[in-house]
Protein backbone atom coordinates (compact mmCIF):
# COMPACT_ATOMS: atom_id res chain seq x y z
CA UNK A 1 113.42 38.06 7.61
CA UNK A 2 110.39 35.75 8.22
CA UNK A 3 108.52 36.02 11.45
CA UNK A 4 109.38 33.41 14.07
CA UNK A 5 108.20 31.92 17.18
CA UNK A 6 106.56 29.42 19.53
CA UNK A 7 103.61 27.35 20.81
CA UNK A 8 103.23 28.87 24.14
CA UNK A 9 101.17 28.05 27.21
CA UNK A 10 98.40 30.35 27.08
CA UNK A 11 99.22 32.05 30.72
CA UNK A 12 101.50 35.22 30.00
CA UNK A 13 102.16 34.34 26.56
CA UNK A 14 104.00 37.96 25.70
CA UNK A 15 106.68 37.04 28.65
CA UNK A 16 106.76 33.76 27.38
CA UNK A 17 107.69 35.15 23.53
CA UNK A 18 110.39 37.36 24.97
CA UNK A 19 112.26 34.22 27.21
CA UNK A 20 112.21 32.60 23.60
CA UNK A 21 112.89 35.74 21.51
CA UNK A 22 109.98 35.34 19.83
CA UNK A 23 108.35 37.60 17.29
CA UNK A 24 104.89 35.65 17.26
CA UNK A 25 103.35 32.89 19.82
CA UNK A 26 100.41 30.98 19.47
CA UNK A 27 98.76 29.49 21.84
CA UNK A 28 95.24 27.62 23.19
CA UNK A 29 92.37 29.16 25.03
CA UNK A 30 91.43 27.02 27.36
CA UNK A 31 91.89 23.22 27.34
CA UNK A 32 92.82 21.71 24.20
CA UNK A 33 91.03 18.53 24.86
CA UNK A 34 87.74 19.87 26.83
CA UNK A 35 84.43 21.30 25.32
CA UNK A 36 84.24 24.76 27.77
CA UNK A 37 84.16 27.96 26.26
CA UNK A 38 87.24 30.32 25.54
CA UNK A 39 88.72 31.99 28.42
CA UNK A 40 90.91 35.42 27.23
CA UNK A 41 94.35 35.67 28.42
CA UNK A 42 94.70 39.00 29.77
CA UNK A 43 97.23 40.56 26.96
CA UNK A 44 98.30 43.40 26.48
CA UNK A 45 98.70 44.76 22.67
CA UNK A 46 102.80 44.57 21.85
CA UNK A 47 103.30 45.75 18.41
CA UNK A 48 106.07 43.53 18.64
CA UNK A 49 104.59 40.23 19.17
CA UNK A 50 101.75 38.60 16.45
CA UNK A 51 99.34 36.53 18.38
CA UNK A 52 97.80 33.57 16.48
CA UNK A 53 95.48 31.02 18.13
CA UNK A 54 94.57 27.41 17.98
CA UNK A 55 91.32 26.13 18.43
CA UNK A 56 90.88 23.22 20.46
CA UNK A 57 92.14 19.42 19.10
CA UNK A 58 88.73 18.19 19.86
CA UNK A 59 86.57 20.44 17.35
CA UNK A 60 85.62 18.25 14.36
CA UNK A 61 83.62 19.72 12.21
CA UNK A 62 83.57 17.22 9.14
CA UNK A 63 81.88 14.30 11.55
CA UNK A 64 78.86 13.14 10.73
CA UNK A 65 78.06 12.75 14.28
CA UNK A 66 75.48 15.73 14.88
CA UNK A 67 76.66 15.60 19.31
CA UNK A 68 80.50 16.51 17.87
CA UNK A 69 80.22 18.35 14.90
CA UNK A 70 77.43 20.60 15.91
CA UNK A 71 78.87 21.88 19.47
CA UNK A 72 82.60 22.04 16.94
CA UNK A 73 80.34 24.82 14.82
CA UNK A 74 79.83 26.83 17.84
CA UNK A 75 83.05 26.34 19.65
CA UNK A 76 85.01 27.42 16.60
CA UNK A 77 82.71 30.45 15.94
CA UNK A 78 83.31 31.44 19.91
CA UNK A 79 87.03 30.78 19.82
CA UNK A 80 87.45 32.99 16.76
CA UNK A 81 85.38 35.61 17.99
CA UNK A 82 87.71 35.52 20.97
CA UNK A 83 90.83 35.28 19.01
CA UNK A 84 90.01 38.14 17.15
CA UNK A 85 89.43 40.36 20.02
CA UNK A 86 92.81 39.70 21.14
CA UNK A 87 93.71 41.06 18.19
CA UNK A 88 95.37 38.03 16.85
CA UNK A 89 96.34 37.36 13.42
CA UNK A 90 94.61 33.37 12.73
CA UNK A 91 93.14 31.15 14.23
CA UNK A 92 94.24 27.56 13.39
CA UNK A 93 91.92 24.82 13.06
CA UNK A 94 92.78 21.34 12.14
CA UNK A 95 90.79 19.17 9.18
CA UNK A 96 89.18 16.77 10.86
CA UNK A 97 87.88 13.24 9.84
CA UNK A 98 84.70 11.46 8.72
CA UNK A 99 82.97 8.65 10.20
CA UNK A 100 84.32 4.81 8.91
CA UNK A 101 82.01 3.56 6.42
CA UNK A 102 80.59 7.95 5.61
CA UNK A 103 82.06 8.64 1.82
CA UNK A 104 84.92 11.92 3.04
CA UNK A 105 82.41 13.89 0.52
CA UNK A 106 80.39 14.77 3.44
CA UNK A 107 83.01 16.07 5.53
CA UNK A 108 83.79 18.49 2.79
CA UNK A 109 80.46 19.58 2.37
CA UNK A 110 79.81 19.80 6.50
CA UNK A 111 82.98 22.10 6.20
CA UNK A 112 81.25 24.37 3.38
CA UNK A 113 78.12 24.38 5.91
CA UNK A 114 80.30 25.77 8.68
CA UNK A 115 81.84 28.32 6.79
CA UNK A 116 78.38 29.65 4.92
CA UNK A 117 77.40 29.81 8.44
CA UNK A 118 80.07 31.04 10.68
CA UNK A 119 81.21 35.02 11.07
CA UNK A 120 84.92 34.64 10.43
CA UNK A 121 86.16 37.92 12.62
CA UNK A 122 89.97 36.82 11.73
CA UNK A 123 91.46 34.27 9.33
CA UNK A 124 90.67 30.88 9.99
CA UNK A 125 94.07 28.36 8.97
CA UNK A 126 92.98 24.65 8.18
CA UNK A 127 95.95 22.52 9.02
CA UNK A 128 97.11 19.39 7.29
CA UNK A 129 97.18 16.93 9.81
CA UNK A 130 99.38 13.42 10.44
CA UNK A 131 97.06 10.22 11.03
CA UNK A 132 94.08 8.57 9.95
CA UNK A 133 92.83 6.95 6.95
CA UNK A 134 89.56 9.30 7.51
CA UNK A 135 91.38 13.06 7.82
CA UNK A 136 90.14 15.65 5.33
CA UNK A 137 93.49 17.23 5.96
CA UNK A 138 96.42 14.42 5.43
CA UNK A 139 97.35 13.63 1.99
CA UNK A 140 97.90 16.26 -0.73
CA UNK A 141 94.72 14.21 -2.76
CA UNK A 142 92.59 15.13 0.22
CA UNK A 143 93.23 18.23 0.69
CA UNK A 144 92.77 19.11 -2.62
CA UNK A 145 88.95 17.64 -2.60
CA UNK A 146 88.64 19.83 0.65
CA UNK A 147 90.32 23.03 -1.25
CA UNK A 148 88.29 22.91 -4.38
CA UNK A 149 85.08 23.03 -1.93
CA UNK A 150 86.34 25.73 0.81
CA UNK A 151 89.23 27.77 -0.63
CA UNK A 152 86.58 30.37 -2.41
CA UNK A 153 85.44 31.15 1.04
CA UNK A 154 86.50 35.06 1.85
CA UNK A 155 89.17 34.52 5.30
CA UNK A 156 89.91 31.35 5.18
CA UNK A 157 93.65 30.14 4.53
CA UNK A 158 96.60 27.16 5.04
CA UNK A 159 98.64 26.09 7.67
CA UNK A 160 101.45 23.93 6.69
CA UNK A 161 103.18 21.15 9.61
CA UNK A 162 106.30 19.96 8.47
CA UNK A 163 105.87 16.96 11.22
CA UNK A 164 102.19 16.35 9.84
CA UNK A 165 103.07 16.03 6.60
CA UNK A 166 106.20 13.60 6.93
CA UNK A 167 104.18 11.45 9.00
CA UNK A 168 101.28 11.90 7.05
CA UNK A 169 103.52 10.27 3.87
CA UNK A 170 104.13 13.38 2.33
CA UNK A 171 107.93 13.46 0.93
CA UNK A 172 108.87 17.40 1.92
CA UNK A 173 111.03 18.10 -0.88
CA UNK A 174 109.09 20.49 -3.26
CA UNK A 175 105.74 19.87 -0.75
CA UNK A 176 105.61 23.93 -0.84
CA UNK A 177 105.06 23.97 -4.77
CA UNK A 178 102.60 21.16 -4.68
CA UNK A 179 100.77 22.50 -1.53
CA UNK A 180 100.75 25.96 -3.67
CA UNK A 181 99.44 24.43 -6.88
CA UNK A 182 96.49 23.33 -4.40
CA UNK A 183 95.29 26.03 -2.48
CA UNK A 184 97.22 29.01 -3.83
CA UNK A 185 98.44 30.16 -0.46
CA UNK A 186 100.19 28.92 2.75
CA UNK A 187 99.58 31.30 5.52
CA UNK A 188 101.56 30.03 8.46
CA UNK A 189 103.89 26.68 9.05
CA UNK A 190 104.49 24.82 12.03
CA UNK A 191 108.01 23.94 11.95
CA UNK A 192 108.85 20.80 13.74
CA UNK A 193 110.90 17.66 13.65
CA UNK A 194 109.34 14.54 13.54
CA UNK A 195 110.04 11.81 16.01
CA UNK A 196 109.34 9.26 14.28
CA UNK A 197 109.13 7.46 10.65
CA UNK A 198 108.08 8.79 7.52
CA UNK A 199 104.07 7.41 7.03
CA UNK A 200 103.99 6.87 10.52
CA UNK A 201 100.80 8.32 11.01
CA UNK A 202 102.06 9.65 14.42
CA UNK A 203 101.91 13.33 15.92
CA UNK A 204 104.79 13.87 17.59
CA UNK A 205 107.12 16.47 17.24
CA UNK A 206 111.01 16.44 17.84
CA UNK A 207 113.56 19.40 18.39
CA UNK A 208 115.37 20.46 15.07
CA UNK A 209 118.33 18.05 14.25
CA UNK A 210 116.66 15.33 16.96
CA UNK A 211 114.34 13.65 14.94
CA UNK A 212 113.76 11.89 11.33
CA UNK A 213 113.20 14.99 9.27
CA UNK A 214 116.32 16.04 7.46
CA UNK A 215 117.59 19.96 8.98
CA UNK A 216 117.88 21.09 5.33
CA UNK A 217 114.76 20.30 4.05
CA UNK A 218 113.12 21.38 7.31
CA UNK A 219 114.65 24.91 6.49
CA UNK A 220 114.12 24.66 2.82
CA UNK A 221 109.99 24.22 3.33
CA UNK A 222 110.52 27.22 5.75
CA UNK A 223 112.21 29.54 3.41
CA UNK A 224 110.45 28.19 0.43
CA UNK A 225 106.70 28.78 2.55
CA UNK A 226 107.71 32.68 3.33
CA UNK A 227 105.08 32.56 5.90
CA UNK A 228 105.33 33.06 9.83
CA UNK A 229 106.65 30.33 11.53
CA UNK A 230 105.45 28.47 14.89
CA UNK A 231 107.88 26.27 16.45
CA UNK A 232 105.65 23.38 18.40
CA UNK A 233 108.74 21.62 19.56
CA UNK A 234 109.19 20.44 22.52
CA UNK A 235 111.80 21.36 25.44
CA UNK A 236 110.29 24.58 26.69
CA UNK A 237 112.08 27.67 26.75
CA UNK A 238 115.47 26.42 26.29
CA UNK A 239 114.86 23.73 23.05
CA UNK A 240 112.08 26.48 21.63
CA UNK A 241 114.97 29.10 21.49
CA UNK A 242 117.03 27.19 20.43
CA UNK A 243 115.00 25.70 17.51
CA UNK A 244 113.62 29.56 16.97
CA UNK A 245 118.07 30.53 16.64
CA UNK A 246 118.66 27.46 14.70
CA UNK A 247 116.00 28.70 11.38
CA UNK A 248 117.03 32.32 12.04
CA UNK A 249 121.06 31.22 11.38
CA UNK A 250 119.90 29.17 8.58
CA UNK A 251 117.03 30.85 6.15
CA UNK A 252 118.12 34.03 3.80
CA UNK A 253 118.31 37.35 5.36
């Protein structure tokens, strides 16, 4: 049976995986949105919980602004380093964007300058993402430019978002085998519903059954991924349990 669990609030996130019945939580280190330096939950090791963190939504590396992408270099580098001596399993890191009017090659090659650079403690995830013309991560296309240049790098893997990609104008039937054929691996998925259209562009997740993605195909991409599985849905402990319940009922034992 696939490992399951939550987005968490970084405060007591071991209690907050056994309200949900969770076997894995991720969860932030700090503010998602600020610049300031990890701070550690204090966590105790549970053999059985898997701890994965995300690195703050404001880290761009790909930018060709040198005042974001070069303080995104060290932030990611520190939040790893701190993930890892939690003993988590990944840390998850979305794509980014380039500048309007930069060609997206350079964001690909300031990613390849990160990673000749940066220490990677614990695998580092790069997740597709929903919006903007300029993401490294959206479409299948771009990702594959991004793959070709960063998936030889040693620790560094996939994170699939079912709600990323249907906004994103991804059709999710079959998306495992073409994300596959790309970078060869998916190391974690973010299950989550989508509030709203396909193509949208929009980041906004929905509850299982509550939003525009179809609950079959939702569980298909799970079961067809055979990674771990974060639930970022809304509705605290009660929807996340649920939504955790609902896959568990649904994919093969």
């Amino acid at each position: 049976m696939l490992s399951i669990g939550a987005h968490v609030d970084q405060s007591d996130p071991l209690g907050q995986a056994r309200a949900r019945g969770a076997d894995l939580v991720q969860f932030f280190l700090g503010d998602p949105q600020g610049w300031k330096a990890p701070v550690v939950p204090d966590v105790s090791p549970d053999e059985g919980v898997d701890l994965y963190v995300h690195a703050p939504y404001v880290l761009n590396v790909a930018t060709g602004n040198n005042r974001i992408r070069i303080p995104s270099r060290k932030l990611l580098a520190q939040h790893a380093e701190a993930a890892a001596r939690l003993g988590a399993k990944a840390i998850v890191v979305h794509g980014g964007h380039v500048l309007k009017g930069d060609d997206p090659q350079t964001g690909v090659d300031n990613w390849v300058k990160t990673f000749a650079r940066m220490e990677r403690p614990l695998p580092v995830l790069i997740e597709n993402t929903a919006g903007g013309e300029l993401a490294l991560a959206r479409r299948l296309d771009a990702i594959a430019r991004l793959w070709d240049a960063v998936g030889g790098f040693e620790g560094v893997g996939f994170c699939l978002d079912t709600c990323h990609a249907h906004a994103g104008g991804e059709e999710l039937v079959d998306l495992v085998e073409r994300v596959l054929a790309i970078t060869g691996r998916i190391d974690l998925v973010h299950a989550n519903d989508s509030r709203d259209a396909f193509g949208s562009g929009a980041d906004r997740h929905a509850n299982f059954g509550t939003g525009q993605i179809d609950p079959d195909v939702l569980v298909a991409v799970v079961a067809a991924a055979g990674a771990p599985v974060v639930c970022e849905t809304p509705g605290g402990v009660e929807g996340q349990a649920a939504d955790i319940a609902f896959l568990r009922a649904r994919l093969p034992a």
